[in-house]
C-alpha atoms as a PDB file:
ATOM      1  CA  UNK A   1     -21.932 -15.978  -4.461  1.00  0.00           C
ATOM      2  CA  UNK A   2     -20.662 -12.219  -4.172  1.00  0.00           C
ATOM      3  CA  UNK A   3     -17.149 -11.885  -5.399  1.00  0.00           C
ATOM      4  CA  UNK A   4     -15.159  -9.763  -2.611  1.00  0.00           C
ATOM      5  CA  UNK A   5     -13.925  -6.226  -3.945  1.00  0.00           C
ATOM      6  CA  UNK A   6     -10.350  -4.928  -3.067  1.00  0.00           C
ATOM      7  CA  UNK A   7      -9.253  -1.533  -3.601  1.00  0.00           C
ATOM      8  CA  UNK A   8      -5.483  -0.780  -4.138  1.00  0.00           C
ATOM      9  CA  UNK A   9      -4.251   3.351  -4.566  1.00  0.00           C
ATOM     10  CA  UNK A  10      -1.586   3.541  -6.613  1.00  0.00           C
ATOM     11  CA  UNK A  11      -1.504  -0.129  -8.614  1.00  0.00           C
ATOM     12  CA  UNK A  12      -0.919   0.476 -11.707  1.00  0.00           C
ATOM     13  CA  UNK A  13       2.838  -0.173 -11.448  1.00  0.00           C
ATOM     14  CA  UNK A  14       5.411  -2.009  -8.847  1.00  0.00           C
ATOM     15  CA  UNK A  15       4.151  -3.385  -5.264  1.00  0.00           C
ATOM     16  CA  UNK A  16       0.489  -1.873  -6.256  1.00  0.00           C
ATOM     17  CA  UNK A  17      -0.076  -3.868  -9.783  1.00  0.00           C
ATOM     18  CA  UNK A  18       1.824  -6.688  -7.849  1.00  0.00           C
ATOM     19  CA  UNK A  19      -0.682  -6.762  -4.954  1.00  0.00           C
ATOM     20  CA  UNK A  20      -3.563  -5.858  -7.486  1.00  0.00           C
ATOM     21  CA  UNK A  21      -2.384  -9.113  -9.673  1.00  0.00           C
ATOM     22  CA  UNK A  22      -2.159 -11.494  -6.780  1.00  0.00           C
ATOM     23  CA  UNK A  23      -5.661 -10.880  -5.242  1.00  0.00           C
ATOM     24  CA  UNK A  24      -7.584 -10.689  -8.673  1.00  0.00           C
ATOM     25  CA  UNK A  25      -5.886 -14.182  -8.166  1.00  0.00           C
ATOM     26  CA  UNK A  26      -7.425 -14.548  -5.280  1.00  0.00           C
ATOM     27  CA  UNK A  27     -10.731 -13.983  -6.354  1.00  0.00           C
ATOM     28  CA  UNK A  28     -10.880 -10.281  -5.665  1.00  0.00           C
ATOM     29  CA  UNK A  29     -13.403  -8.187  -7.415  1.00  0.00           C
ATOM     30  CA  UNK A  30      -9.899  -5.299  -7.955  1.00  0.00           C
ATOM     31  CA  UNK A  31     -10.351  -1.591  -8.238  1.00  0.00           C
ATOM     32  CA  UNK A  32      -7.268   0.648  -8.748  1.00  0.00           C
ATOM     33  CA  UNK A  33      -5.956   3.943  -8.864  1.00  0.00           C
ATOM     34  CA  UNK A  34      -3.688   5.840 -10.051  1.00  0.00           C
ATOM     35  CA  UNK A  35      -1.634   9.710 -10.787  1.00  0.00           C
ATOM     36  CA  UNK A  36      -0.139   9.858 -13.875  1.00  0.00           C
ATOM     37  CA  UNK A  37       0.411   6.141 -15.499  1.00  0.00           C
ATOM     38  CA  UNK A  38      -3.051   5.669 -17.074  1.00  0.00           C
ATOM     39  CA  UNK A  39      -1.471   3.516 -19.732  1.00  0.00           C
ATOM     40  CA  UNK A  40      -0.207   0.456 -17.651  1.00  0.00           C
ATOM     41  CA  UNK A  41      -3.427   1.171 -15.506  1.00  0.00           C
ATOM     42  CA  UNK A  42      -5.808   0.050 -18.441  1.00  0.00           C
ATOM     43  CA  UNK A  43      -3.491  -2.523 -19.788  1.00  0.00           C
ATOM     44  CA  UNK A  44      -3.368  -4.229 -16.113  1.00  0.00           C
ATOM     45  CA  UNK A  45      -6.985  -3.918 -15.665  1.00  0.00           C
ATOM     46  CA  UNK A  46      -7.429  -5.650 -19.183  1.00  0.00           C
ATOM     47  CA  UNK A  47      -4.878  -8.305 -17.789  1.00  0.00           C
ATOM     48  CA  UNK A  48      -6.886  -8.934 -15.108  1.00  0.00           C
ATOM     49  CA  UNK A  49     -10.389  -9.573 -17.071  1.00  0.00           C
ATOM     50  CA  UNK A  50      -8.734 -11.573 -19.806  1.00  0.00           C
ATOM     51  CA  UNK A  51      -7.576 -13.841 -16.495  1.00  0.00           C
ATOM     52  CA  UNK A  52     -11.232 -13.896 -15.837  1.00  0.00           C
ATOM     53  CA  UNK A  53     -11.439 -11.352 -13.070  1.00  0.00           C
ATOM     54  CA  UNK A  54     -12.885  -7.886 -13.232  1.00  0.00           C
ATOM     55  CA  UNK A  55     -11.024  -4.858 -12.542  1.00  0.00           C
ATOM     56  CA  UNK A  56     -11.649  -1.004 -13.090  1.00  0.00           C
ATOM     57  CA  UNK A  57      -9.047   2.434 -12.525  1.00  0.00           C
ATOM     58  CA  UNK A  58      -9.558   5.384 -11.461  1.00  0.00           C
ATOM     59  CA  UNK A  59      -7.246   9.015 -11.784  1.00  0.00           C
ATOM     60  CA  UNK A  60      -6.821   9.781  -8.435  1.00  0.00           C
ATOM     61  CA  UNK A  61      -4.209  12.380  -6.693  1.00  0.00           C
ATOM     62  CA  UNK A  62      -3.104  11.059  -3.092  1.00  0.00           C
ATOM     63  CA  UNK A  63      -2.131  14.324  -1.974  1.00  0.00           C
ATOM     64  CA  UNK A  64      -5.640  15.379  -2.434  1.00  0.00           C
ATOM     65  CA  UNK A  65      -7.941  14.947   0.832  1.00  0.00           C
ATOM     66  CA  UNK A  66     -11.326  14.811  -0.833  1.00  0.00           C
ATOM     67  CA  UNK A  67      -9.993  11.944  -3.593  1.00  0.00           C
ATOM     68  CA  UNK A  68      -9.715   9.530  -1.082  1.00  0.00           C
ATOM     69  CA  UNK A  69     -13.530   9.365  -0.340  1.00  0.00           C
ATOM     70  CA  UNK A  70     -14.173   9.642  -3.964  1.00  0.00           C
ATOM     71  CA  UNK A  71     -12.134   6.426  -4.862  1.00  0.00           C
ATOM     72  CA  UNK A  72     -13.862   4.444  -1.901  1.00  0.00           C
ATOM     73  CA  UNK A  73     -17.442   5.616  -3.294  1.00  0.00           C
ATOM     74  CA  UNK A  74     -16.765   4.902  -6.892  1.00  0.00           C
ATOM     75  CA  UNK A  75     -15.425   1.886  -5.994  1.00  0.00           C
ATOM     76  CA  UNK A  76     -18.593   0.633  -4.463  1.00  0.00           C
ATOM     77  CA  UNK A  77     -21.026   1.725  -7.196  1.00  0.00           C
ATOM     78  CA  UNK A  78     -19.139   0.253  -9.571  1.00  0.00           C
ATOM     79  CA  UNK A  79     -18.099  -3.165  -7.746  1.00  0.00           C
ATOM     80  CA  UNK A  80     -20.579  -3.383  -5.449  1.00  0.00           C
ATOM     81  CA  UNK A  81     -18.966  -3.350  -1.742  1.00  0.00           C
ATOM     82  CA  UNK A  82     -15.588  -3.306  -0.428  1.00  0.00           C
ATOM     83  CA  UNK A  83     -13.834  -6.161   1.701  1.00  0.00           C
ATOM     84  CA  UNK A  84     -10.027  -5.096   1.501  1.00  0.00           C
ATOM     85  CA  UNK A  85      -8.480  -1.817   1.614  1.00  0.00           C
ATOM     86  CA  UNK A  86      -4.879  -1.507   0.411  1.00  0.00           C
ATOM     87  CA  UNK A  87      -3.212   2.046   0.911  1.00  0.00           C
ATOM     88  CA  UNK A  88       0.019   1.803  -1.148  1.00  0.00           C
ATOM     89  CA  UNK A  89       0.335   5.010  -3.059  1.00  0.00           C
ATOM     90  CA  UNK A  90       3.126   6.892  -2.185  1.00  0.00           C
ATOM     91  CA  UNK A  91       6.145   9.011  -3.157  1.00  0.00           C
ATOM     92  CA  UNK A  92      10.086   8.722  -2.293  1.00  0.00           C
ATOM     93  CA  UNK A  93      11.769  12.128  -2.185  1.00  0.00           C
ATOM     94  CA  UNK A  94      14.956  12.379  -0.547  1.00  0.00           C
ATOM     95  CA  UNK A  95      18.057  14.676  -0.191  1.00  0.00           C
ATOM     96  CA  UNK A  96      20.185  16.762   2.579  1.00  0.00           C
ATOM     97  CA  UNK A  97      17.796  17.530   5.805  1.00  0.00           C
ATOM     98  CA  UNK A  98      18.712  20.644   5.317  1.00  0.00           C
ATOM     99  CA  UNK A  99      17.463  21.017   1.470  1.00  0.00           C
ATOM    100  CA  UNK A 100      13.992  19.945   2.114  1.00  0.00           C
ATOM    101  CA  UNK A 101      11.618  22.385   1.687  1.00  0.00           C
ATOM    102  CA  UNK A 102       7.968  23.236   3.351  1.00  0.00           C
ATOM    103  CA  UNK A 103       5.819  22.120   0.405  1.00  0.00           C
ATOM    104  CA  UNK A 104       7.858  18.816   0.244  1.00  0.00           C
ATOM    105  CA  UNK A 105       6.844  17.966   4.100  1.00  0.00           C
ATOM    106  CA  UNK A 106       3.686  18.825   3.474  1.00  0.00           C
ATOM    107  CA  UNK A 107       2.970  16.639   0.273  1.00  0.00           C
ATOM    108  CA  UNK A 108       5.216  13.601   2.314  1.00  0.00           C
ATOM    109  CA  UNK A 109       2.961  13.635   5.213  1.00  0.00           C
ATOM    110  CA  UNK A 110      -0.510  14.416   2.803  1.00  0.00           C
ATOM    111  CA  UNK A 111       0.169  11.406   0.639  1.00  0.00           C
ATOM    112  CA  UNK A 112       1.230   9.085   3.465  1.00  0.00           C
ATOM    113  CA  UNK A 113      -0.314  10.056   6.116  1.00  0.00           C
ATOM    114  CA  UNK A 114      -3.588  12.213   5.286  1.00  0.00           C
ATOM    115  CA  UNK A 115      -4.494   9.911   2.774  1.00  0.00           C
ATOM    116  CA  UNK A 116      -4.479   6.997   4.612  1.00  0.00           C
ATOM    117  CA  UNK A 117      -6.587   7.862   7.552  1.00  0.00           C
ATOM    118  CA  UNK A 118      -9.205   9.175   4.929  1.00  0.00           C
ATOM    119  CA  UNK A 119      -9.254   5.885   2.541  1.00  0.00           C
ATOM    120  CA  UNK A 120      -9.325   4.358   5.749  1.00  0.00           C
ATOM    121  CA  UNK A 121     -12.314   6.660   7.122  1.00  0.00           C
ATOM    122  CA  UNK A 122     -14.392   6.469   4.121  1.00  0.00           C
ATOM    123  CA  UNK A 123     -13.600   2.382   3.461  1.00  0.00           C
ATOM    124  CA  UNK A 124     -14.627   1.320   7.182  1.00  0.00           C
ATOM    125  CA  UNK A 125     -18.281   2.891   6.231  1.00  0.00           C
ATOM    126  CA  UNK A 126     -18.777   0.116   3.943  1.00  0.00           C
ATOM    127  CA  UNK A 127     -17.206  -2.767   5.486  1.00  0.00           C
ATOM    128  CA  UNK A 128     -18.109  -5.538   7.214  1.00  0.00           C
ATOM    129  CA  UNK A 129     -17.189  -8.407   9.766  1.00  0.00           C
ATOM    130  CA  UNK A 130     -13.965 -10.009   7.777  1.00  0.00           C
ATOM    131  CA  UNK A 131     -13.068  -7.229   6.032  1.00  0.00           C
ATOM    132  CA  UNK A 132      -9.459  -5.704   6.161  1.00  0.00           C
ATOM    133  CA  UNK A 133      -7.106  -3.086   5.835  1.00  0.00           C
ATOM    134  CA  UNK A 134      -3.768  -3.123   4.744  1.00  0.00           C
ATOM    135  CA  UNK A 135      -1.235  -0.147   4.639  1.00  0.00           C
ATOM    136  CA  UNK A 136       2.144   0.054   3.147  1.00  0.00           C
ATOM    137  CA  UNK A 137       5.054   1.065   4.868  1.00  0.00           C
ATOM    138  CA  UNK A 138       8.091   1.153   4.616  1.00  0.00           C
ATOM    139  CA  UNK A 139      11.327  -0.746   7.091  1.00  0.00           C
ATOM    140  CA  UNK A 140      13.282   3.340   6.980  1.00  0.00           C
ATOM    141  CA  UNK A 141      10.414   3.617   9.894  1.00  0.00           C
ATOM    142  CA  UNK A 142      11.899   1.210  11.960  1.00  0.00           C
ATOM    143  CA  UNK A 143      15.124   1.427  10.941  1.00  0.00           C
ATOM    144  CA  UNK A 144      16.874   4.429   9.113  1.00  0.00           C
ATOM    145  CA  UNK A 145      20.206   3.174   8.036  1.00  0.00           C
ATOM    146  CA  UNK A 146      21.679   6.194   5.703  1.00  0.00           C
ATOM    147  CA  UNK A 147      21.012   9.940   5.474  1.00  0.00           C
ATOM    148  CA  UNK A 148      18.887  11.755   3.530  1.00  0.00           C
ATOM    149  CA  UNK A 149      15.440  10.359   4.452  1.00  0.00           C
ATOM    150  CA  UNK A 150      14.312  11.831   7.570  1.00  0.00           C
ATOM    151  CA  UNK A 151      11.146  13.602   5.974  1.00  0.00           C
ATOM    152  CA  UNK A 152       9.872  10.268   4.600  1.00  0.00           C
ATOM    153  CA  UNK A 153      10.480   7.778   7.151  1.00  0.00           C
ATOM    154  CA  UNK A 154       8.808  10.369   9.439  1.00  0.00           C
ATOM    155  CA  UNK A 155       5.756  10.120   7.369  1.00  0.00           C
ATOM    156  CA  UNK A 156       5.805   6.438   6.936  1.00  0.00           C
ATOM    157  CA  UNK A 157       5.999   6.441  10.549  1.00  0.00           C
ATOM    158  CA  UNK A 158       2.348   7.664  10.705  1.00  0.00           C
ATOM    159  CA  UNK A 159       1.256   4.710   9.407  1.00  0.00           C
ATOM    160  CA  UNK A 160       2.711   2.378  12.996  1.00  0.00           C
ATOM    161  CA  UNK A 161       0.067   4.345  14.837  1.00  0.00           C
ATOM    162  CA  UNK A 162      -2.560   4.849  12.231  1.00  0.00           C
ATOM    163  CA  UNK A 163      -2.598   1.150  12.250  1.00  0.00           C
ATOM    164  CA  UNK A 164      -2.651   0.025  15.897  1.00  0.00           C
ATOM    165  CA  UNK A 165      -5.263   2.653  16.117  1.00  0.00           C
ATOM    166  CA  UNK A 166      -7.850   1.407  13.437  1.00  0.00           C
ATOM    167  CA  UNK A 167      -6.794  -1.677  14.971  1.00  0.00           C
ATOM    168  CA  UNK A 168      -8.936  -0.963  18.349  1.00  0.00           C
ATOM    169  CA  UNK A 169     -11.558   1.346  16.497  1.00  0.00           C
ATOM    170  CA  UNK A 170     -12.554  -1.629  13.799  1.00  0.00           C
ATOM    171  CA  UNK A 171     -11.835  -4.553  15.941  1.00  0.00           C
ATOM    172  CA  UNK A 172     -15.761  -4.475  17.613  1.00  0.00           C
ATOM    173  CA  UNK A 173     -16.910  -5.078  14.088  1.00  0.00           C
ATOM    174  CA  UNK A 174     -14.566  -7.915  12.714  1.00  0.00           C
ATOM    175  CA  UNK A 175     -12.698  -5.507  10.659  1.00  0.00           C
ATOM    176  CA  UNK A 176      -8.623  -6.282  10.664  1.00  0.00           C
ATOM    177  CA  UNK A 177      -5.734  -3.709  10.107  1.00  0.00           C
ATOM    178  CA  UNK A 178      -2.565  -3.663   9.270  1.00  0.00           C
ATOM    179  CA  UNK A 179       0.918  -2.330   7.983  1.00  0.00           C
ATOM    180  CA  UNK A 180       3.892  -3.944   5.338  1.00  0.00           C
ATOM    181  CA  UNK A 181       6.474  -2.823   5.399  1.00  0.00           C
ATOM    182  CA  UNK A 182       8.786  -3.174   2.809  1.00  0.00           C
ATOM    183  CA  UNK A 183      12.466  -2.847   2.654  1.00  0.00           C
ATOM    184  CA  UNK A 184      14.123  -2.694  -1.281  1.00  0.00           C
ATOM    185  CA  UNK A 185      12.140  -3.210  -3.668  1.00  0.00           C
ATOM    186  CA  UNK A 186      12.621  -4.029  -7.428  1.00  0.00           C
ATOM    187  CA  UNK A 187      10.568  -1.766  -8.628  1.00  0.00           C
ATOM    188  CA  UNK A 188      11.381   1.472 -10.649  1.00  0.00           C
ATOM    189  CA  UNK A 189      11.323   3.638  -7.722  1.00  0.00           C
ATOM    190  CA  UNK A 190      14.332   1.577  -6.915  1.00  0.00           C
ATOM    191  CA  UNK A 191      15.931  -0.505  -9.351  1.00  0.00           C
ATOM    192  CA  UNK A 192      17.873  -3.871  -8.029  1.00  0.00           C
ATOM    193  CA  UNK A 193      20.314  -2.449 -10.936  1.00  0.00           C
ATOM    194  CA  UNK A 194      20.625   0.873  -9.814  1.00  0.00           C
ATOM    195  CA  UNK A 195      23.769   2.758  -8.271  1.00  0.00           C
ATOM    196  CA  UNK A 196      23.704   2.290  -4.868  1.00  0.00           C
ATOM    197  CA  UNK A 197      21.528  -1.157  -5.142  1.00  0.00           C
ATOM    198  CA  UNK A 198      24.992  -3.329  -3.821  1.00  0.00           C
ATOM    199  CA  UNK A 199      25.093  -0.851  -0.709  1.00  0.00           C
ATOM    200  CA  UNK A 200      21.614  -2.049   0.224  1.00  0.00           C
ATOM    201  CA  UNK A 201      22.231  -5.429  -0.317  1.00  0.00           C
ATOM    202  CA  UNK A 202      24.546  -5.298   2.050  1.00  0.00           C
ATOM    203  CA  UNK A 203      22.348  -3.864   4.308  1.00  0.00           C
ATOM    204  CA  UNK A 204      19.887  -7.019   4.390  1.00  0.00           C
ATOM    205  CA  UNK A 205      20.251 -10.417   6.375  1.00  0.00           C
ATOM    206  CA  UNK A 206      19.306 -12.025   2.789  1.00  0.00           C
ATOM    207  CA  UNK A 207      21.461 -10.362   0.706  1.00  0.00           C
ATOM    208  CA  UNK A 208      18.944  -9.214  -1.837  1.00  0.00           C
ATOM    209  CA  UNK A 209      16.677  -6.936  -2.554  1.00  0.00           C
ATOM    210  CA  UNK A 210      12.474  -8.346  -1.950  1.00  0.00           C
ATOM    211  CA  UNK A 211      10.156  -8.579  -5.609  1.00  0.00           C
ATOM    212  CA  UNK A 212       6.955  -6.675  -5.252  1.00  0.00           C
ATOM    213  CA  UNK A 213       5.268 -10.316  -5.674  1.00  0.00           C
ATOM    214  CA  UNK A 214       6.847 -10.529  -2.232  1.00  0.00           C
ATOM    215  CA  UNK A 215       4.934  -7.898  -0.471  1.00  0.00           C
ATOM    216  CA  UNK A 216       1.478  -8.745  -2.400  1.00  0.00           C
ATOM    217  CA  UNK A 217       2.252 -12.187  -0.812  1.00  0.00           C
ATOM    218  CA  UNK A 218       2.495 -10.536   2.445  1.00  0.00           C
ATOM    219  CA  UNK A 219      -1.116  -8.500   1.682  1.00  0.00           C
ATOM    220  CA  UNK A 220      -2.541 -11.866   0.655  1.00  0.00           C
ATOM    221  CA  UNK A 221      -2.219 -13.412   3.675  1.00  0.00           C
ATOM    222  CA  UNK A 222      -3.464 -10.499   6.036  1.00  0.00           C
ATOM    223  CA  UNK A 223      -6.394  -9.873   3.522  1.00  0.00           C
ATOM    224  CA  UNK A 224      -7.040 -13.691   3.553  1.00  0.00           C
ATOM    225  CA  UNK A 225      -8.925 -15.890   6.168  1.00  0.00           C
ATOM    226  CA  UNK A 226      -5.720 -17.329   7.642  1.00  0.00           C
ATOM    227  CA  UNK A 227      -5.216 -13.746   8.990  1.00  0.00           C
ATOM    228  CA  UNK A 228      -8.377 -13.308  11.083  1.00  0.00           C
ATOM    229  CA  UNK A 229      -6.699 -13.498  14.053  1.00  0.00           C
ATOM    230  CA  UNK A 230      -4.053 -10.821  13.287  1.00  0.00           C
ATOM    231  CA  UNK A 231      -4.790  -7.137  13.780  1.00  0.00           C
ATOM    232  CA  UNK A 232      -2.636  -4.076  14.755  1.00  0.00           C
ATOM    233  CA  UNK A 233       0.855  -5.725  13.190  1.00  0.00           C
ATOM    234  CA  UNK A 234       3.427  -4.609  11.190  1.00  0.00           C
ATOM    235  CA  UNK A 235       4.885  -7.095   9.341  1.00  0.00           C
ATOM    236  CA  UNK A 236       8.578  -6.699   7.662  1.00  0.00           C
ATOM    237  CA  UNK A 237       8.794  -7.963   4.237  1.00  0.00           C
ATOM    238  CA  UNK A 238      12.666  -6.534   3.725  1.00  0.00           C
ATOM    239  CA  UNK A 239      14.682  -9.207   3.264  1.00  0.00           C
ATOM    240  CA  UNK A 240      16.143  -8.681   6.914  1.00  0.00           C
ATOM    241  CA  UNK A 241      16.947  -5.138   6.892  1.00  0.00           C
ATOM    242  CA  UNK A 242      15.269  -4.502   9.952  1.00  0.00           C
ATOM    243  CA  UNK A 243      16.129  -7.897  11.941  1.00  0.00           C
END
């Protein structure tokens, strides 16, 4: 029997190698990408085989348009299809509205938003009936409780309708999409040690910040069988920021 391929942008490190981990656990054929961390990349796809899976990596740089139909094609001539889609690169800048520049904008809404509507483009050429797509958002588009990230959660906001949309434009073919969002995350983007961690702590109906095993669990699920039924959603993995 044909192993099932994912593909998951940026997973080489935090919610990406989490999500990566977890479906090679699965059974997933994985494929991932990444900018700048080609160290951890290999050593996770070597992680993965030595568990018995396969895996490859590719350099890829979100903000790029044509990279995102690169990484779908390479991924199917060197696994041999695609059944899941996971768009979780990303970036975090933040500061004063007032400070952020053109350039930064542009790269928010290229990485986020660009990006994912071309992965998403170029992956729904290859799938088929039970396939899925899963973005990564984030809960500062549904809820933005401090200043300084107006830029981002504007570009993670994309993501709500790029969703619902591929939603209606896959669902003929058997194809599922949807969006986690995360709220904090230990990762090192965002340390659950860092200054400022307690404040968003606080901030949660748990009192603690998620793992990024928590949000693959979340991608597990919608990429899984269990989750046929479910297309269009955004589901919060954040702890309770957001309820």
């Amino acid at each position: 029997m044909t192993r099932r391929v994912a593909l998951v942008t940026g997973g080489s490190r935090g919610i990406g190698a989490a999500v990566a981990r977890r479906l090679a656990a699965d059974g997933f054929d994985v494929a991932i990408t990444y900018r700048s961390a080609g160290d951890r990349a290999a050593a996770l796809v070597k992680e993965i085989e030595a568990a018995g899976g396969r895996a490859v990596a590719f350099r890829a740089e979100a903000a790029e348009a044509r990279a995102q139909a690169e990484v779908v094609e390479r991924t199917v001539r060197e696994l041999g299809r695609l059944d899941v889609l996971v768009g979780n690169a990303g970036i975090a800048p933040y500061g004063p509205l007032e400070e952020v520049t053109l350039a930064e904008v542009d790269e928010l809404l290229a990485v986020h938003a660009r990006a994912s509507f071309l992965l998403a483009q170029a992956a729904a050429r290859h799938m088929r009936a039970g396939s899925s797509i899963v973005m990564i958002g984030s809960s500062l588009a549904d809820r933005v409780p401090y200043a300084g990230w107006t830029a981002y959660a504007m570009s993670k906001s994309a993501l709500i309708g790029l969703t619902k949309g591929l939603a209606r434009d896959l669902g003929p073919r058997g194809i599922t999409a949807n969006l986690v969002s995360p709220g904090s995350t230990d990762t090192e983007m965002n340390p659950a040690d860092s200054e400022g961690a307690e404040e968003e702590r606080a901030l949660t109906a748990l009192g603690r910040y998620c793992s990024p095993g928590d949000i693959a669990a979340a991608v597990s699920y919608l990429a899984g069988e269990g989750a046929r039924a479910v297309t269009g959603a955004t589901i919060p993995v954040d702890a309770g920021v957001t309820a």
